[in-house]
N, C-alpha and C. Protein backbone atom coordinates (compact mmCIF):
# COMPACT_ATOMS: atom_id res chain seq x y z
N UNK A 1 11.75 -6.80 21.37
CA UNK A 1 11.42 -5.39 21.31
C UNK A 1 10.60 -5.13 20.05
N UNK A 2 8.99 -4.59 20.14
CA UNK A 2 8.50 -4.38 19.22
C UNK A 2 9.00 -3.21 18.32
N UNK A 3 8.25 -2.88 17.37
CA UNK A 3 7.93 -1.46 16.65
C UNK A 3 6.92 -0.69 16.18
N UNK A 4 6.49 0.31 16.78
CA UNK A 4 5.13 0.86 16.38
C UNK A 4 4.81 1.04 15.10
N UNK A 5 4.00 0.30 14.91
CA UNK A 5 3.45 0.79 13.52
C UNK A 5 2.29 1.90 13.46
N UNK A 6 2.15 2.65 12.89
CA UNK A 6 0.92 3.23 12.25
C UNK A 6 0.42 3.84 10.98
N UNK A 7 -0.58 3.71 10.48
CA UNK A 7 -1.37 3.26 9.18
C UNK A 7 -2.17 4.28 8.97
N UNK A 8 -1.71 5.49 8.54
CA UNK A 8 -2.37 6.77 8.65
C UNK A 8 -3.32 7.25 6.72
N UNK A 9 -4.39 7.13 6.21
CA UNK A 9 -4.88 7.40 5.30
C UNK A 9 -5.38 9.15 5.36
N UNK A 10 -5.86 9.82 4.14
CA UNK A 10 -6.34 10.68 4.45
C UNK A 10 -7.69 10.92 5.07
N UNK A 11 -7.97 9.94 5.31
CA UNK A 11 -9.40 9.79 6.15
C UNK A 11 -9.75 9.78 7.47
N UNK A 12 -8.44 8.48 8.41
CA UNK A 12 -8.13 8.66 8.98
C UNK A 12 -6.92 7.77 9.82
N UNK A 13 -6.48 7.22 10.73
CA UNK A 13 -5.70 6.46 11.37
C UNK A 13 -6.82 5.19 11.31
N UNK A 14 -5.78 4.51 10.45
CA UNK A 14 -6.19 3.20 10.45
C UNK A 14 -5.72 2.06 11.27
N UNK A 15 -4.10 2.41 12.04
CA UNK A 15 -3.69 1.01 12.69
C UNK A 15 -2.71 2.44 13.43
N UNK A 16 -2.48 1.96 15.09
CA UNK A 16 -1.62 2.44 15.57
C UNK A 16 -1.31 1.71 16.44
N UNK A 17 -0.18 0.54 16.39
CA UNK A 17 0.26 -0.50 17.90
C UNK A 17 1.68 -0.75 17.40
N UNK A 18 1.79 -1.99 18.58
CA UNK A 18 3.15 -2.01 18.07
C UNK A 18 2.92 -3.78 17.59
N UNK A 19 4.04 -4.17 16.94
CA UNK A 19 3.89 -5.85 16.16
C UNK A 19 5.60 -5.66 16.06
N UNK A 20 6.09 -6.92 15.62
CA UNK A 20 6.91 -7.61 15.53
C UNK A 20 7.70 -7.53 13.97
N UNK A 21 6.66 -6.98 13.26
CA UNK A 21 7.22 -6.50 11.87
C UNK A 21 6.39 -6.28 10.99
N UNK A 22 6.29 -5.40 10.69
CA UNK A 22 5.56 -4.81 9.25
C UNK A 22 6.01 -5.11 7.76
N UNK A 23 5.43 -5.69 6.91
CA UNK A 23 6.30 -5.90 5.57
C UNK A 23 5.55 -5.00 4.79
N UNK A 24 5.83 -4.19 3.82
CA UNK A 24 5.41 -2.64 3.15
C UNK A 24 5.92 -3.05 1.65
N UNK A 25 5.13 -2.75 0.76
CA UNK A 25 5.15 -2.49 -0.15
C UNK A 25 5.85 -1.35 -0.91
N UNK A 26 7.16 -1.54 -1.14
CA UNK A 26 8.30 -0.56 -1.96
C UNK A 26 8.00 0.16 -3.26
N UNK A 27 8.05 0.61 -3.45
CA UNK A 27 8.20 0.20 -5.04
C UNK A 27 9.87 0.02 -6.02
N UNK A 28 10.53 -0.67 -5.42
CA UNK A 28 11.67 -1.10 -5.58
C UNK A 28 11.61 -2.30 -4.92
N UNK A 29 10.67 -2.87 -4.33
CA UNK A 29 10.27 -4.18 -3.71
C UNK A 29 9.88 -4.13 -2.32
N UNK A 30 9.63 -5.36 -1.77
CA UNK A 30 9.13 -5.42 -0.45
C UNK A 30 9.99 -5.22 0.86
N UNK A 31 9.54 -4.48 1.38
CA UNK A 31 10.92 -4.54 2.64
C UNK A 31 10.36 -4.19 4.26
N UNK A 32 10.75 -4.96 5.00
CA UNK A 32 10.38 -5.29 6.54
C UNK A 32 10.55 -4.65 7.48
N UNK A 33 9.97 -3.58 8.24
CA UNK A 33 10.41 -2.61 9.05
C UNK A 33 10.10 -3.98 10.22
N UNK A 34 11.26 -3.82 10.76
CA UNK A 34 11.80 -4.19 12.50
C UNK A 34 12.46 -3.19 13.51
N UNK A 35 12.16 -3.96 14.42
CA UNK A 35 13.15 -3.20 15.66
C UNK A 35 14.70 -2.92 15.19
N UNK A 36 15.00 -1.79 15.30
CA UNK A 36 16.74 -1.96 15.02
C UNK A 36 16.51 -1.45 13.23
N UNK A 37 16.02 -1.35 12.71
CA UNK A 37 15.73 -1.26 11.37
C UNK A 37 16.42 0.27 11.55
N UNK A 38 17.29 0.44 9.92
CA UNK A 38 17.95 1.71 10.03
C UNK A 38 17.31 2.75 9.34
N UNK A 39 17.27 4.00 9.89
CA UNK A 39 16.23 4.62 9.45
C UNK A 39 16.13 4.92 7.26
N UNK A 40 15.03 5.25 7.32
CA UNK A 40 14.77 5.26 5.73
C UNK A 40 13.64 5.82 5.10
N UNK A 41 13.24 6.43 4.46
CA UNK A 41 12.26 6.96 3.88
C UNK A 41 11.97 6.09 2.62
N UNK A 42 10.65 5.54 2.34
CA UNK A 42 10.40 5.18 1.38
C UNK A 42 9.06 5.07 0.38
N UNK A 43 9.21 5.07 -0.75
CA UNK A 43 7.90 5.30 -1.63
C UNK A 43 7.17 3.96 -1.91
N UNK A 44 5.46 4.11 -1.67
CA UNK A 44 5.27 2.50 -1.36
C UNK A 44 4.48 2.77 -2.79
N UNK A 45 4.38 1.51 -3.27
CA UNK A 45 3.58 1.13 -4.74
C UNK A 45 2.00 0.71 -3.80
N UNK A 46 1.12 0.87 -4.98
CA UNK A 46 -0.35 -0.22 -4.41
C UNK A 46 0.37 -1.88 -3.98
N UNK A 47 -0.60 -2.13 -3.01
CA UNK A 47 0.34 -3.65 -2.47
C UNK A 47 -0.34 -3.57 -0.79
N UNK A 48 0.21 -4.77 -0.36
CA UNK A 48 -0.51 -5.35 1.07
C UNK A 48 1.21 -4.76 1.84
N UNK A 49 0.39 -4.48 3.08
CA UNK A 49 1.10 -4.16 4.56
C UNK A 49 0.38 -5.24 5.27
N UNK A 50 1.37 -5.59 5.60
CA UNK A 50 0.83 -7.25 6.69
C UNK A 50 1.57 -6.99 7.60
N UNK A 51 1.67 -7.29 9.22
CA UNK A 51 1.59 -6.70 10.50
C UNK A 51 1.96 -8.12 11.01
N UNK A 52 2.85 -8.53 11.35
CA UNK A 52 3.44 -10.10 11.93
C UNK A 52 3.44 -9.52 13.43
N UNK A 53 2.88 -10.86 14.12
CA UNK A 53 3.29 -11.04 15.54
C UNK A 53 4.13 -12.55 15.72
N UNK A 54 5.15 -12.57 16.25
CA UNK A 54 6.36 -13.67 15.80
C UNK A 54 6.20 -13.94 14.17
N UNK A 55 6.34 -14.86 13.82
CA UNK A 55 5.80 -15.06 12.39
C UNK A 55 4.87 -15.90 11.95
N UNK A 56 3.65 -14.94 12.32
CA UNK A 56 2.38 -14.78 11.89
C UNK A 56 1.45 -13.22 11.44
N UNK A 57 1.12 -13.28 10.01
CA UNK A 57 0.37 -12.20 10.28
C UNK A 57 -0.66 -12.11 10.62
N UNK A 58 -0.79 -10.82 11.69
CA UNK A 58 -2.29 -10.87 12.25
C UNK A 58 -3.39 -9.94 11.22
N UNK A 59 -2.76 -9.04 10.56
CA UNK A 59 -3.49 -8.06 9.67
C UNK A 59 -2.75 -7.69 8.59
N UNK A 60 -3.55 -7.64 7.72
CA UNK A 60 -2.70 -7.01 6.11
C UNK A 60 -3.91 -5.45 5.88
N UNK A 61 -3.35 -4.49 5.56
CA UNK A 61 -3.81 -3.43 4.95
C UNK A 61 -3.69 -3.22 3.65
N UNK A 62 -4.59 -3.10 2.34
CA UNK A 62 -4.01 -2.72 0.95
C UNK A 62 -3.87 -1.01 1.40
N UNK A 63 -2.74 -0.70 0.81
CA UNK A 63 -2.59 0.52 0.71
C UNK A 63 -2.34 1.05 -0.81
N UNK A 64 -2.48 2.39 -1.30
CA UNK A 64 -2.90 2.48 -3.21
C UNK A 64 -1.72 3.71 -3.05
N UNK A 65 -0.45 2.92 -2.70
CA UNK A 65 0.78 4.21 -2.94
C UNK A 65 0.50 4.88 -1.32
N UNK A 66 1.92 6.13 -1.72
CA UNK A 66 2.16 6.75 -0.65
C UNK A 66 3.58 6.82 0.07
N UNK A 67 3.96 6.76 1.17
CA UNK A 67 5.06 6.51 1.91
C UNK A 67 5.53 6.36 2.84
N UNK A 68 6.50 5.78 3.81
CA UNK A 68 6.57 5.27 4.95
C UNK A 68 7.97 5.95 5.09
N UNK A 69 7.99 6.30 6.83
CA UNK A 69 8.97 6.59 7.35
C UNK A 69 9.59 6.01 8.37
N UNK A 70 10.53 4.91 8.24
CA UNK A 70 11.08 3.49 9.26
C UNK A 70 12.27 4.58 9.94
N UNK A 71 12.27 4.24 11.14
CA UNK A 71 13.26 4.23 12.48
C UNK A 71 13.75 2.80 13.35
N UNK A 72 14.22 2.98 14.19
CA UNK A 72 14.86 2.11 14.79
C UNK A 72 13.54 1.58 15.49
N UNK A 73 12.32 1.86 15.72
CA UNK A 73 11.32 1.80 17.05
C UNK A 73 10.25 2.08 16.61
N UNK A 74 10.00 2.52 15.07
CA UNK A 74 8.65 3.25 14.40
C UNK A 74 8.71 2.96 12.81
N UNK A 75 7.53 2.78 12.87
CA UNK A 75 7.22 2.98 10.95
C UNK A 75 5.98 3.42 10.69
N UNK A 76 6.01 5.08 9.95
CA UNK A 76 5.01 5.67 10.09
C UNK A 76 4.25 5.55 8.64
N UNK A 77 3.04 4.51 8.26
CA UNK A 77 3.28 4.69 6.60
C UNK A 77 1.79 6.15 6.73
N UNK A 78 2.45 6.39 5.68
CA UNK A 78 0.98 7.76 4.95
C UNK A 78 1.15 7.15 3.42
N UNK A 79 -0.61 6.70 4.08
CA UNK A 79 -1.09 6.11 2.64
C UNK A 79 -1.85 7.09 1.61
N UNK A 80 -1.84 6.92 0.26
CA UNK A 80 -3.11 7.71 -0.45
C UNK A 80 -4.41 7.31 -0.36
N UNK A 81 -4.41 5.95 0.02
CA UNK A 81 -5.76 5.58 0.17
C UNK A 81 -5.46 3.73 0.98
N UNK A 82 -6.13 3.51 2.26
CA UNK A 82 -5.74 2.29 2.89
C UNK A 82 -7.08 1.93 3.48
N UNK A 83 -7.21 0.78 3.20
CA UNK A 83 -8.49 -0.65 4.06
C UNK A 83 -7.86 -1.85 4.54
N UNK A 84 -8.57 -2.13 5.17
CA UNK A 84 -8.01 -3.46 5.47
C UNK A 84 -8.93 -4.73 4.58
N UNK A 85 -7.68 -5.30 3.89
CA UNK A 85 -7.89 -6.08 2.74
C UNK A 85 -9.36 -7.22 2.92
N UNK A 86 -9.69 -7.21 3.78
CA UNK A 86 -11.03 -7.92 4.43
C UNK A 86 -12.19 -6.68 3.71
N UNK A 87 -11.71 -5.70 3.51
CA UNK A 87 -13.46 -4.39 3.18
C UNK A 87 -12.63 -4.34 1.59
N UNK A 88 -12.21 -5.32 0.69
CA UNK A 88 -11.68 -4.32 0.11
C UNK A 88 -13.17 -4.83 -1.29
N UNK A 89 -13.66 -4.06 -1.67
CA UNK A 89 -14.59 -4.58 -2.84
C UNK A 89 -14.33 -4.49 -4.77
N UNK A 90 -14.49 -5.98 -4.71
CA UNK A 90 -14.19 -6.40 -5.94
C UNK A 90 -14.63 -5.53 -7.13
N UNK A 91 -16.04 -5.88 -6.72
CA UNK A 91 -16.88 -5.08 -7.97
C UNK A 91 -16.53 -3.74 -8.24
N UNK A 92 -15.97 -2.48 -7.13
CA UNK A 92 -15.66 -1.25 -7.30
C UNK A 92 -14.58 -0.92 -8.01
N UNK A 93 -13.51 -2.14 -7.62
CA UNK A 93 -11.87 -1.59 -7.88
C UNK A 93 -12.06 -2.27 -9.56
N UNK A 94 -13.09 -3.57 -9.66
CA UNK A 94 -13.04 -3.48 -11.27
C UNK A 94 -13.37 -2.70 -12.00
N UNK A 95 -14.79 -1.86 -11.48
CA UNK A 95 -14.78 -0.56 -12.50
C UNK A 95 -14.24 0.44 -12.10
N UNK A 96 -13.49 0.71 -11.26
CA UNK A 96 -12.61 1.65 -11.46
C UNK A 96 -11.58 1.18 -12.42
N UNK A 97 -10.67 0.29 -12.12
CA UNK A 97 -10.13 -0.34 -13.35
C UNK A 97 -10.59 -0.01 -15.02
N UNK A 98 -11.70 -0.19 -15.02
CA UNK A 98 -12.51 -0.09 -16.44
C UNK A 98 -12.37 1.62 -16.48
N UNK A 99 -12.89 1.97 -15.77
CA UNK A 99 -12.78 3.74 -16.11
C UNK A 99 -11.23 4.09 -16.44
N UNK A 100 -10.36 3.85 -15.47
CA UNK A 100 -8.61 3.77 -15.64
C UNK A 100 -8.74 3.19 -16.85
N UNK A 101 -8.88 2.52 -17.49
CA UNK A 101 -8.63 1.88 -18.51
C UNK A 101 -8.84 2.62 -20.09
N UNK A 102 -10.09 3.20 -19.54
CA UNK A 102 -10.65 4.76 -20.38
C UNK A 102 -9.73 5.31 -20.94
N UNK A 103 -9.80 6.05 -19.90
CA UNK A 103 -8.92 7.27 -19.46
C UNK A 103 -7.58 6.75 -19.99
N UNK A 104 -6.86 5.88 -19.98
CA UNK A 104 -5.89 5.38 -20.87
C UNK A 104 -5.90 5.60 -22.72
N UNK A 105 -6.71 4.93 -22.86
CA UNK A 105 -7.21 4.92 -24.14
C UNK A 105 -7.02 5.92 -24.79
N UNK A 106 -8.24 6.78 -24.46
CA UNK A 106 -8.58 8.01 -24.49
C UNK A 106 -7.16 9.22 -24.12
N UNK A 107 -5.86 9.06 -23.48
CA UNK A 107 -5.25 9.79 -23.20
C UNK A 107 -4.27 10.16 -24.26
N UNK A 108 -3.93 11.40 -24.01
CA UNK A 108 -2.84 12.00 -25.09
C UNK A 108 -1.57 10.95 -24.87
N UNK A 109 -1.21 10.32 -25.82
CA UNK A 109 0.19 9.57 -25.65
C UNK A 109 1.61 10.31 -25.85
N UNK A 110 1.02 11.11 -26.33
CA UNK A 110 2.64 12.68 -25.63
C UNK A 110 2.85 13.21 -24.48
N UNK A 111 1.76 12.79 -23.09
CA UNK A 111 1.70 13.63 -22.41
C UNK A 111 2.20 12.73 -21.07
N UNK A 112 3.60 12.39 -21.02
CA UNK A 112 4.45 11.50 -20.47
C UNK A 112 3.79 11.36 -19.07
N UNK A 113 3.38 12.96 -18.54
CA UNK A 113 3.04 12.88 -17.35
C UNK A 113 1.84 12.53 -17.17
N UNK A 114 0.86 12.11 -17.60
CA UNK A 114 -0.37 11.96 -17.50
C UNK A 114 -0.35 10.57 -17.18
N UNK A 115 0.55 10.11 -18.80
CA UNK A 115 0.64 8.91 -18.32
C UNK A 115 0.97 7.93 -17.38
N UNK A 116 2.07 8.46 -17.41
CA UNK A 116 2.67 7.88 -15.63
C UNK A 116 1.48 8.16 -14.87
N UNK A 117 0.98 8.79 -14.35
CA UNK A 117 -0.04 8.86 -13.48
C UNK A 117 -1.32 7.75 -13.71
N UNK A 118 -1.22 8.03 -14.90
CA UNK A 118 -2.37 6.96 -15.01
C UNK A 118 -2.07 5.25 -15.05
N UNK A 119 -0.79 4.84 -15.36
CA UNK A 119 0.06 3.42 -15.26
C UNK A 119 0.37 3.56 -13.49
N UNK A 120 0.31 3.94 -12.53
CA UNK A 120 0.92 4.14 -11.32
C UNK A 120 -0.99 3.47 -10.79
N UNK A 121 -1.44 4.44 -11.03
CA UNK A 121 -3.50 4.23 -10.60
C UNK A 121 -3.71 2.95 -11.10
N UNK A 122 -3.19 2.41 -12.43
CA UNK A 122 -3.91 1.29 -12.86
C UNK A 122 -2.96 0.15 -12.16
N UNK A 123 -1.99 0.33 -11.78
CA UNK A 123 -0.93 -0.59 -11.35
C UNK A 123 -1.95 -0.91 -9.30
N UNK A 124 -1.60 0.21 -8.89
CA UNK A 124 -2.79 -0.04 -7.84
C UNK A 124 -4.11 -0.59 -7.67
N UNK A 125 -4.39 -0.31 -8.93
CA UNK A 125 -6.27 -1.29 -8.15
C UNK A 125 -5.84 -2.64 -8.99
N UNK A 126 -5.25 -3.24 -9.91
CA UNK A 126 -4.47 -4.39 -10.01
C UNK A 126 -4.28 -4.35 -8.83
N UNK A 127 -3.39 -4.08 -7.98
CA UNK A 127 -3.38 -4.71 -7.16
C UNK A 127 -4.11 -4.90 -6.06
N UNK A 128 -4.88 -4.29 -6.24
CA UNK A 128 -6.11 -4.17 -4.95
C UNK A 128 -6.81 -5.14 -5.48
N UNK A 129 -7.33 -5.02 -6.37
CA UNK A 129 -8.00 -6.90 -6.90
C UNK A 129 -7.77 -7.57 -6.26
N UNK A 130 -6.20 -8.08 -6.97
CA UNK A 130 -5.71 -9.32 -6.41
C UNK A 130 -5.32 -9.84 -4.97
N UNK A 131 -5.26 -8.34 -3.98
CA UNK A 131 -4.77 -8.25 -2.75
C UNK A 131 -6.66 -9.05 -2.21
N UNK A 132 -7.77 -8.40 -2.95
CA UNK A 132 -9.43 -8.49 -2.45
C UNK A 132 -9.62 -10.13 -2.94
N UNK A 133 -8.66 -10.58 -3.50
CA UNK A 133 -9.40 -11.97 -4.45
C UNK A 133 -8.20 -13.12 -3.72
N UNK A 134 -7.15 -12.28 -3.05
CA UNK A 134 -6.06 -13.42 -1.94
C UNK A 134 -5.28 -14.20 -3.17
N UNK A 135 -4.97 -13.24 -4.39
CA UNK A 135 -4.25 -13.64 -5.28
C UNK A 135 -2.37 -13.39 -5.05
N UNK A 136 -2.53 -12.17 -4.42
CA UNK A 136 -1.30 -11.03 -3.95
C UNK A 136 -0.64 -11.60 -3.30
């Protein structure tokens, strides 16, 4: 018995079928929506969604945060931003990196919330790199 996955960005629906298991990026770690899976809401970090048919994956998505909603029969993730790790480009996510990196620098170090925001962004295209370079 499969489980539908779908891979919804603000752009648009990126993946809607069903597979054998989805592995999602937590941010409390990695965890496997299956059939029978008990339901859960969860917050995903930047990181690969890979899409198994028996155990093989057929597709990985980087997704840059967001969250997924697992059922017994469904896992709905809403990403902030998702490609499939095949489009993902090196050269962009490094200077974005470099600008994040700025913007670090440059940021008020009292301003707890900024920061977090900005360690959460830089933690994502890290990983989008490494997800684009098959380091991940």
């Amino acid at each position: 018995m499969p489980v539908q996955i779908e891979i919804i960005s603000p752009e648009k629906v990126l993946v809607s079928r069903q597979v054998d298991m989805a592995v999602l990026p937590g941010m409390e770690g990695d965890i496997a929506a299956m059939p029978e899976h008990a339901p859960m809401m969860l917050l995903l970090r930047g990181g690969v969604v890979a899409l198994y048919e028996g155990e093989t994956v057929t597709d990985r998505y980087f997704v840059g945060g967001g969250f997924a909603d697992i059922t017994p029969d469904r896992c709905t993730v809403l990403a902030d931003r998702a490609v499939p790790v095949s489009d993902i480009s090196i050269d962009n996510a490094t200077a974005q990196l470099e600008a994040l990196s700025e913007a670090w620098d440059k940021a008020d170090k009292t301003d707890t919330t900024r920061l977090g925001v900005l360690q959460d962004q830089i933690l994502a295209v890290r990983a989008e790199i490494e997800a684009g370079t098959g380091t991940l």
